[in-house]
Protein backbone atom coordinates (compact mmCIF):
# COMPACT_ATOMS: atom_id res chain seq x y z
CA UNK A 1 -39.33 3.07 -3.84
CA UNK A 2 -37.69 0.54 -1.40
CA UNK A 3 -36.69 1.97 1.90
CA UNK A 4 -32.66 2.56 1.98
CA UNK A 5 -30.16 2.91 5.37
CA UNK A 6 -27.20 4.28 6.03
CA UNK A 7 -25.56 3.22 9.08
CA UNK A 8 -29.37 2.43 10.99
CA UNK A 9 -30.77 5.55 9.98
CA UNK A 10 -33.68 5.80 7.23
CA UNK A 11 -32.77 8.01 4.84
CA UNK A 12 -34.71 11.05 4.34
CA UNK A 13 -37.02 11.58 1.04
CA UNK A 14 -34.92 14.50 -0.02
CA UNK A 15 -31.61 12.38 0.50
CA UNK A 16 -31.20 11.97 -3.56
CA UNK A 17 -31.14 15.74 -4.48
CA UNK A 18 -27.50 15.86 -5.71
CA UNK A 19 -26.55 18.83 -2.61
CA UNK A 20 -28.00 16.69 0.28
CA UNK A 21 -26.68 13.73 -1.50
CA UNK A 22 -23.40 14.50 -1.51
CA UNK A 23 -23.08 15.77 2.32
CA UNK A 24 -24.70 12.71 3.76
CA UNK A 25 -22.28 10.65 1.61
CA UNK A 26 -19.13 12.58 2.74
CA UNK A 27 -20.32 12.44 6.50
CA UNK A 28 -20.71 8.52 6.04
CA UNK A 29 -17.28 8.36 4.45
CA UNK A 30 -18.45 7.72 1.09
CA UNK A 31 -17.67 8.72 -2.05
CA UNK A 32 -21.09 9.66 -3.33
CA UNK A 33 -21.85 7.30 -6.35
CA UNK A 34 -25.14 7.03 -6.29
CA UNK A 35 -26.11 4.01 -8.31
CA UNK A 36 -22.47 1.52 -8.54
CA UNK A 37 -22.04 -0.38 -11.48
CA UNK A 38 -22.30 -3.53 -9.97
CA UNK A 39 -25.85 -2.82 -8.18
CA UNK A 40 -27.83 -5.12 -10.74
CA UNK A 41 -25.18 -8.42 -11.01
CA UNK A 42 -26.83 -10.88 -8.41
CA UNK A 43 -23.65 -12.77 -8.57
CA UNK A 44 -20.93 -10.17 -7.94
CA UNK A 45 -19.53 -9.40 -4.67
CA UNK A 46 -17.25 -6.28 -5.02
CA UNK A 47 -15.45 -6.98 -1.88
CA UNK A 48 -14.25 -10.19 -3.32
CA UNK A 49 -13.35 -8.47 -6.79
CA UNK A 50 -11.34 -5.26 -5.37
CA UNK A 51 -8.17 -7.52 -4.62
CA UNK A 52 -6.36 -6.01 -1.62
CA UNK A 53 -2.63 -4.64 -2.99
CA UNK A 54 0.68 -5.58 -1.40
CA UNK A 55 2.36 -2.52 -3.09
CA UNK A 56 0.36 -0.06 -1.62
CA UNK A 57 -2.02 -1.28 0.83
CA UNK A 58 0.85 -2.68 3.36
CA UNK A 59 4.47 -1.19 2.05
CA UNK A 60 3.54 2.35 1.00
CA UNK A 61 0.56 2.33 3.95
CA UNK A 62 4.15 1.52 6.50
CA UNK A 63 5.99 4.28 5.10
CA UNK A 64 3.02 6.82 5.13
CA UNK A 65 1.75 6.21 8.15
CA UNK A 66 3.55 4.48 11.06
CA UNK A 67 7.14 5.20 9.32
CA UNK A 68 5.67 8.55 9.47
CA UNK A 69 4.46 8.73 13.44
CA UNK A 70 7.63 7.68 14.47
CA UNK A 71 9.46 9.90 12.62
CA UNK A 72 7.59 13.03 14.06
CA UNK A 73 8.31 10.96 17.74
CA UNK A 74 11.80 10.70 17.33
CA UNK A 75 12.71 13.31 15.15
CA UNK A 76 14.81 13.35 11.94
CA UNK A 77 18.23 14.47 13.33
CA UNK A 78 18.01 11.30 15.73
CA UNK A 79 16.37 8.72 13.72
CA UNK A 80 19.23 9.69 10.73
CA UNK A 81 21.77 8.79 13.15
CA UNK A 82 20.39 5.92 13.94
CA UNK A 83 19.85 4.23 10.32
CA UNK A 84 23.33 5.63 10.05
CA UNK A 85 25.09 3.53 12.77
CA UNK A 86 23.63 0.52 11.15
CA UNK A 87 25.57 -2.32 10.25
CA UNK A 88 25.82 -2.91 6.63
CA UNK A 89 24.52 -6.15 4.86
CA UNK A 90 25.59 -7.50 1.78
CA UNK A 91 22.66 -7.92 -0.61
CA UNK A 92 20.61 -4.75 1.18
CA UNK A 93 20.05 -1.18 0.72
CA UNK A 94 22.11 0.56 3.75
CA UNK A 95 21.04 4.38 4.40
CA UNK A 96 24.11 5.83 4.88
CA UNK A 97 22.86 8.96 4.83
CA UNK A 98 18.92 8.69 6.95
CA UNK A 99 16.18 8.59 5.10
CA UNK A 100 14.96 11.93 6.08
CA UNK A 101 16.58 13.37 2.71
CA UNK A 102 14.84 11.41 0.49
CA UNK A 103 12.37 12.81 -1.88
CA UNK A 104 11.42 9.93 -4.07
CA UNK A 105 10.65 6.68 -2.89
CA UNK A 106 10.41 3.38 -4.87
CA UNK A 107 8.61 0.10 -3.87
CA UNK A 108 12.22 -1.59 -3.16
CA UNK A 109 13.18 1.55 -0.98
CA UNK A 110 9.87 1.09 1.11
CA UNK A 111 10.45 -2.80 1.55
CA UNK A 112 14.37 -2.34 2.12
CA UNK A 113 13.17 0.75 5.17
CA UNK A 114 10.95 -2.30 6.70
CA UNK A 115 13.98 -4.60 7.02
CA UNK A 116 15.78 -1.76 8.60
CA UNK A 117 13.06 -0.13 10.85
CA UNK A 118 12.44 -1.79 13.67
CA UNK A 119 16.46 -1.84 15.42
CA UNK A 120 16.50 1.66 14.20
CA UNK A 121 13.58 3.10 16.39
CA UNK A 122 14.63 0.38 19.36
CA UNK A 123 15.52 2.38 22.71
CA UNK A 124 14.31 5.89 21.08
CA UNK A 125 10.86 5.35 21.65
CA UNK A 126 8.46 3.56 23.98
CA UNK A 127 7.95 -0.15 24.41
CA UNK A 128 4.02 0.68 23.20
CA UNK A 129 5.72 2.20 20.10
CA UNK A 130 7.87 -0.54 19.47
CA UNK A 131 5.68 -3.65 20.28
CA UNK A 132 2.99 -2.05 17.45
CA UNK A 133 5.45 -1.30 14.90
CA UNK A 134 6.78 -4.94 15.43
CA UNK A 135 3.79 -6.63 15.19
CA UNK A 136 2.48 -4.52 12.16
CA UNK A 137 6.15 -5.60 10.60
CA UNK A 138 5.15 -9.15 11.07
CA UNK A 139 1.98 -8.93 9.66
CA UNK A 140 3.50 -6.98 6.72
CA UNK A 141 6.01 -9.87 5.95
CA UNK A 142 3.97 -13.07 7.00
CA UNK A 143 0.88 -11.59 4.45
CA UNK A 144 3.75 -11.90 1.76
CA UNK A 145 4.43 -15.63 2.02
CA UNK A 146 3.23 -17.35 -1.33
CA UNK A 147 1.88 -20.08 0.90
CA UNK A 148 -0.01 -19.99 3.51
CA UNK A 149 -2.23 -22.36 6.10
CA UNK A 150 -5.28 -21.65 8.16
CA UNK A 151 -2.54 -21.29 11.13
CA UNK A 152 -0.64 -18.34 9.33
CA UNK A 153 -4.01 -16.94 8.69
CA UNK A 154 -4.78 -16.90 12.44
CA UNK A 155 -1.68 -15.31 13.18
CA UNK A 156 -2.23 -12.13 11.12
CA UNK A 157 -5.36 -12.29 12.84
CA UNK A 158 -3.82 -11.81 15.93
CA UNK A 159 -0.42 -9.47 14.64
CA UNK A 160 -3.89 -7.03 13.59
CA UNK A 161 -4.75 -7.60 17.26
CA UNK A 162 -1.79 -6.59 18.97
CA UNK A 163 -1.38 -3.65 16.96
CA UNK A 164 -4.46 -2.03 17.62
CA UNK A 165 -3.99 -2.87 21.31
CA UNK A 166 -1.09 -0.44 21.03
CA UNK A 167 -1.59 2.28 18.66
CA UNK A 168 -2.97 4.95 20.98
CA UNK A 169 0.45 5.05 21.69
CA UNK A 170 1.34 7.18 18.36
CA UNK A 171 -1.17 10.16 19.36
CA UNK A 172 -0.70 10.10 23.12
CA UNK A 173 3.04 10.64 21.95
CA UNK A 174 2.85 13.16 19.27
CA UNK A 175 3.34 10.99 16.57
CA UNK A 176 0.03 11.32 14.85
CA UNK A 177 -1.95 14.88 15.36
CA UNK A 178 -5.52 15.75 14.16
CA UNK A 179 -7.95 18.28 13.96
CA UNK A 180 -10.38 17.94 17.46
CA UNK A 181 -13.14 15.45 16.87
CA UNK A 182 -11.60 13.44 13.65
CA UNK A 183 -11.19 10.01 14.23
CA UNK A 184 -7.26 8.92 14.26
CA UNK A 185 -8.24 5.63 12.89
CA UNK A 186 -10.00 6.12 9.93
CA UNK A 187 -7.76 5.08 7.52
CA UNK A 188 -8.76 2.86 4.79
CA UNK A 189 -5.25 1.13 4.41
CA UNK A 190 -5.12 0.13 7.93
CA UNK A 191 -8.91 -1.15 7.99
CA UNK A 192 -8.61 -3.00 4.62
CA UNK A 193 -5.89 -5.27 6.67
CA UNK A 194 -8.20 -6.72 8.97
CA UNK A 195 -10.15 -8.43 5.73
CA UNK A 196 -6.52 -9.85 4.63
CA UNK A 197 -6.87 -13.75 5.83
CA UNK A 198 -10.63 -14.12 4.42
CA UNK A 199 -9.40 -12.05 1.34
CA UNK A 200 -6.45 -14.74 0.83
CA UNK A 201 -8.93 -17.56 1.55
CA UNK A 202 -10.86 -16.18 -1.43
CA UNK A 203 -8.75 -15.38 -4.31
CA UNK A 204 -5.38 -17.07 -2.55
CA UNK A 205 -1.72 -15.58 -1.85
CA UNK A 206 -0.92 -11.86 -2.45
CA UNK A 207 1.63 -12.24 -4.97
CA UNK A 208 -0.90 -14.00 -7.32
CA UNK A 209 -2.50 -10.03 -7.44
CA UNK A 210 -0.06 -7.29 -6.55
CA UNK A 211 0.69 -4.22 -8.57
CA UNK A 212 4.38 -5.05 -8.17
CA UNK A 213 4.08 -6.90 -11.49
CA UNK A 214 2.35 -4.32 -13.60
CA UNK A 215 4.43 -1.25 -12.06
CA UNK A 216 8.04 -3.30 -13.04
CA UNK A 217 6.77 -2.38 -16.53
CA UNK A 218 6.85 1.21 -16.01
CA UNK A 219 10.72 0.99 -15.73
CA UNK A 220 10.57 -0.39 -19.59
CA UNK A 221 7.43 1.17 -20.64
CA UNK A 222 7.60 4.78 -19.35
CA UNK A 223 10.86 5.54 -18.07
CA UNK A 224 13.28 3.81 -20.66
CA UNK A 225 11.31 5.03 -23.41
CA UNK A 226 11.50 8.46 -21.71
CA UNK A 227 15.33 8.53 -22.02
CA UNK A 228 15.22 7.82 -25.24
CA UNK A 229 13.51 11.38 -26.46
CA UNK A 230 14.27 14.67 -26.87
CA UNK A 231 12.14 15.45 -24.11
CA UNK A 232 10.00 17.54 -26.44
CA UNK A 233 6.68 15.73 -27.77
CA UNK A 234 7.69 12.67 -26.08
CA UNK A 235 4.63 10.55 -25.85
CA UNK A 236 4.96 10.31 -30.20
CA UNK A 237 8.74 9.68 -29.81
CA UNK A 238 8.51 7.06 -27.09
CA UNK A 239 5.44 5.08 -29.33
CA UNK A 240 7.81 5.19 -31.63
CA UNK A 241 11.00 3.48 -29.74
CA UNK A 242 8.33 0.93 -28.11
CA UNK A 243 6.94 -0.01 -31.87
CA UNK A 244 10.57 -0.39 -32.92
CA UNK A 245 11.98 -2.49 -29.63
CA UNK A 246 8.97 -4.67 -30.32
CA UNK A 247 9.57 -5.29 -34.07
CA UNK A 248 13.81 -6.19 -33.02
CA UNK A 249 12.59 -8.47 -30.34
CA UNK A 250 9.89 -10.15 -32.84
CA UNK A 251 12.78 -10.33 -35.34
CA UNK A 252 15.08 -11.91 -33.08
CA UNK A 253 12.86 -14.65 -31.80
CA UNK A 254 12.34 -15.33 -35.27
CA UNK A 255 16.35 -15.68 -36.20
CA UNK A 256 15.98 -18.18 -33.13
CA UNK A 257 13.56 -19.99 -34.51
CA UNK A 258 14.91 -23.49 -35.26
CA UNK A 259 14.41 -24.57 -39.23
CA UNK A 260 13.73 -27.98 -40.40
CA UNK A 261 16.14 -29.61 -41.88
């Protein structure tokens, strides 16, 4: 059997009995599938086919995360206050009332707490703070544009850069706390936005692949059709209103349809 490694190491003989297995995998991080289902396409790279996602991988990853440090720096009392002294802008979400308060969080509501974020944290916590929250801001927005050069490219490159030259600052301040020994950084989201530019040089801008398409349907799909039930055996009930709404828009295109004359 060919010789495997994990991280430089030669894997012992017993490595494949499913107990063993299974710890070495979770020690390296992995997720313990033994044989993927790519391992015999010569002309697949997975890393080209798992398309990095806007929705989650940079606006949910802000909220989760840094949104998150700073909040446990600053506090919720003062950070409240803050969003709350903020001028209101026509066409934007203003949080009158913080943000600390809110329990469920949409897509919009994540992008409209970016806009906001950065003059709301200004003079309550350190420069360090502010300089890596800025620059992960930029790279958030600039990774958005639906066109982009080599140049742009660089410059996430280098908004990566400048965060990670600054984010000791959110566990040296309390804003992110482990267990002793765990590393602070490993955290998928953030890693998977250092592959951004060559990922965009490969399969182009983000909006040609982001979720934000697919999960606009479960407004129509899910919760409309929700509403429309008893809320008792729902799934049968909302088939039902789905099968009908198609057949009326079907119908109407058809009463549309220009005849010949």
């Amino acid at each position: 059997m060919q010789e495997k490694f994990l991280f430089g190491s030669q894997i012992p003989k017993d490595f494949y009995e499913n107990t063993k297995y299974s710890l070495y995998s979770k020690e390296a991080q992995l997720s313990g599938v033994e044989y993927p289902f790519w391992e015999d396409l010569p002309h697949t790279d997975i890393c080209k086919v798992i398309c990095n996602d806007v929705l989650h991988g940079l606006h949910k990853d802000f909220y989760d995360h840094t949104a998150k440090w700073c909040r446990n720096i600053i506090g919720d009392f003062e950070l409240d206050k803050h969003f709350r002294q903020l001028p209101k802008e026509h066409g934007y979400r203003h949080f009158s009332s913080g943000i600390s308060k809110i329990s469920q969080w949409s897509g919009q509501e994540w992008k409209d707490l970016e806009r906001y974020f950065l003059p709301a944290i200004y003079g309550a916590t350190s420069n360090e703070i502010v300089q890596a929250v800025r620059a992960e801001l930029d790279f958030i927005f600039t990774a958005q544009w639906t066109h982009l050069t080599e140049a742009d490219l660089q410059r996430l490159t280098e908004f990566d850069e400048i965060y990670d030259l600054h984010q000791e600052a959110f566990v040296t301040e309390g804003g992110r706390t482990l267990k002793r020994g765990d590393d602070h950084w490993a955290i998928p989201k953030k890693h998977c936005q250092k592959h951004y530019p060559e990922h965009i040089r490969w399969v182009g801008a983000t909006n040609n692949y982001s979720t934000e398409i697919s999960e606009r349907y479960h407004i129509y799909l899910v919760k409309s059709a929700f509403e429309h039930t008893n809320h008792k055996d729902y799934i049968t009930q909302m088939i039902t209103w789905l099968t009908r709404q198609d057949k009326i828009q079907q119908h109407s295109l058809y009463l549309r349809k220009p005849t010949a004359n």
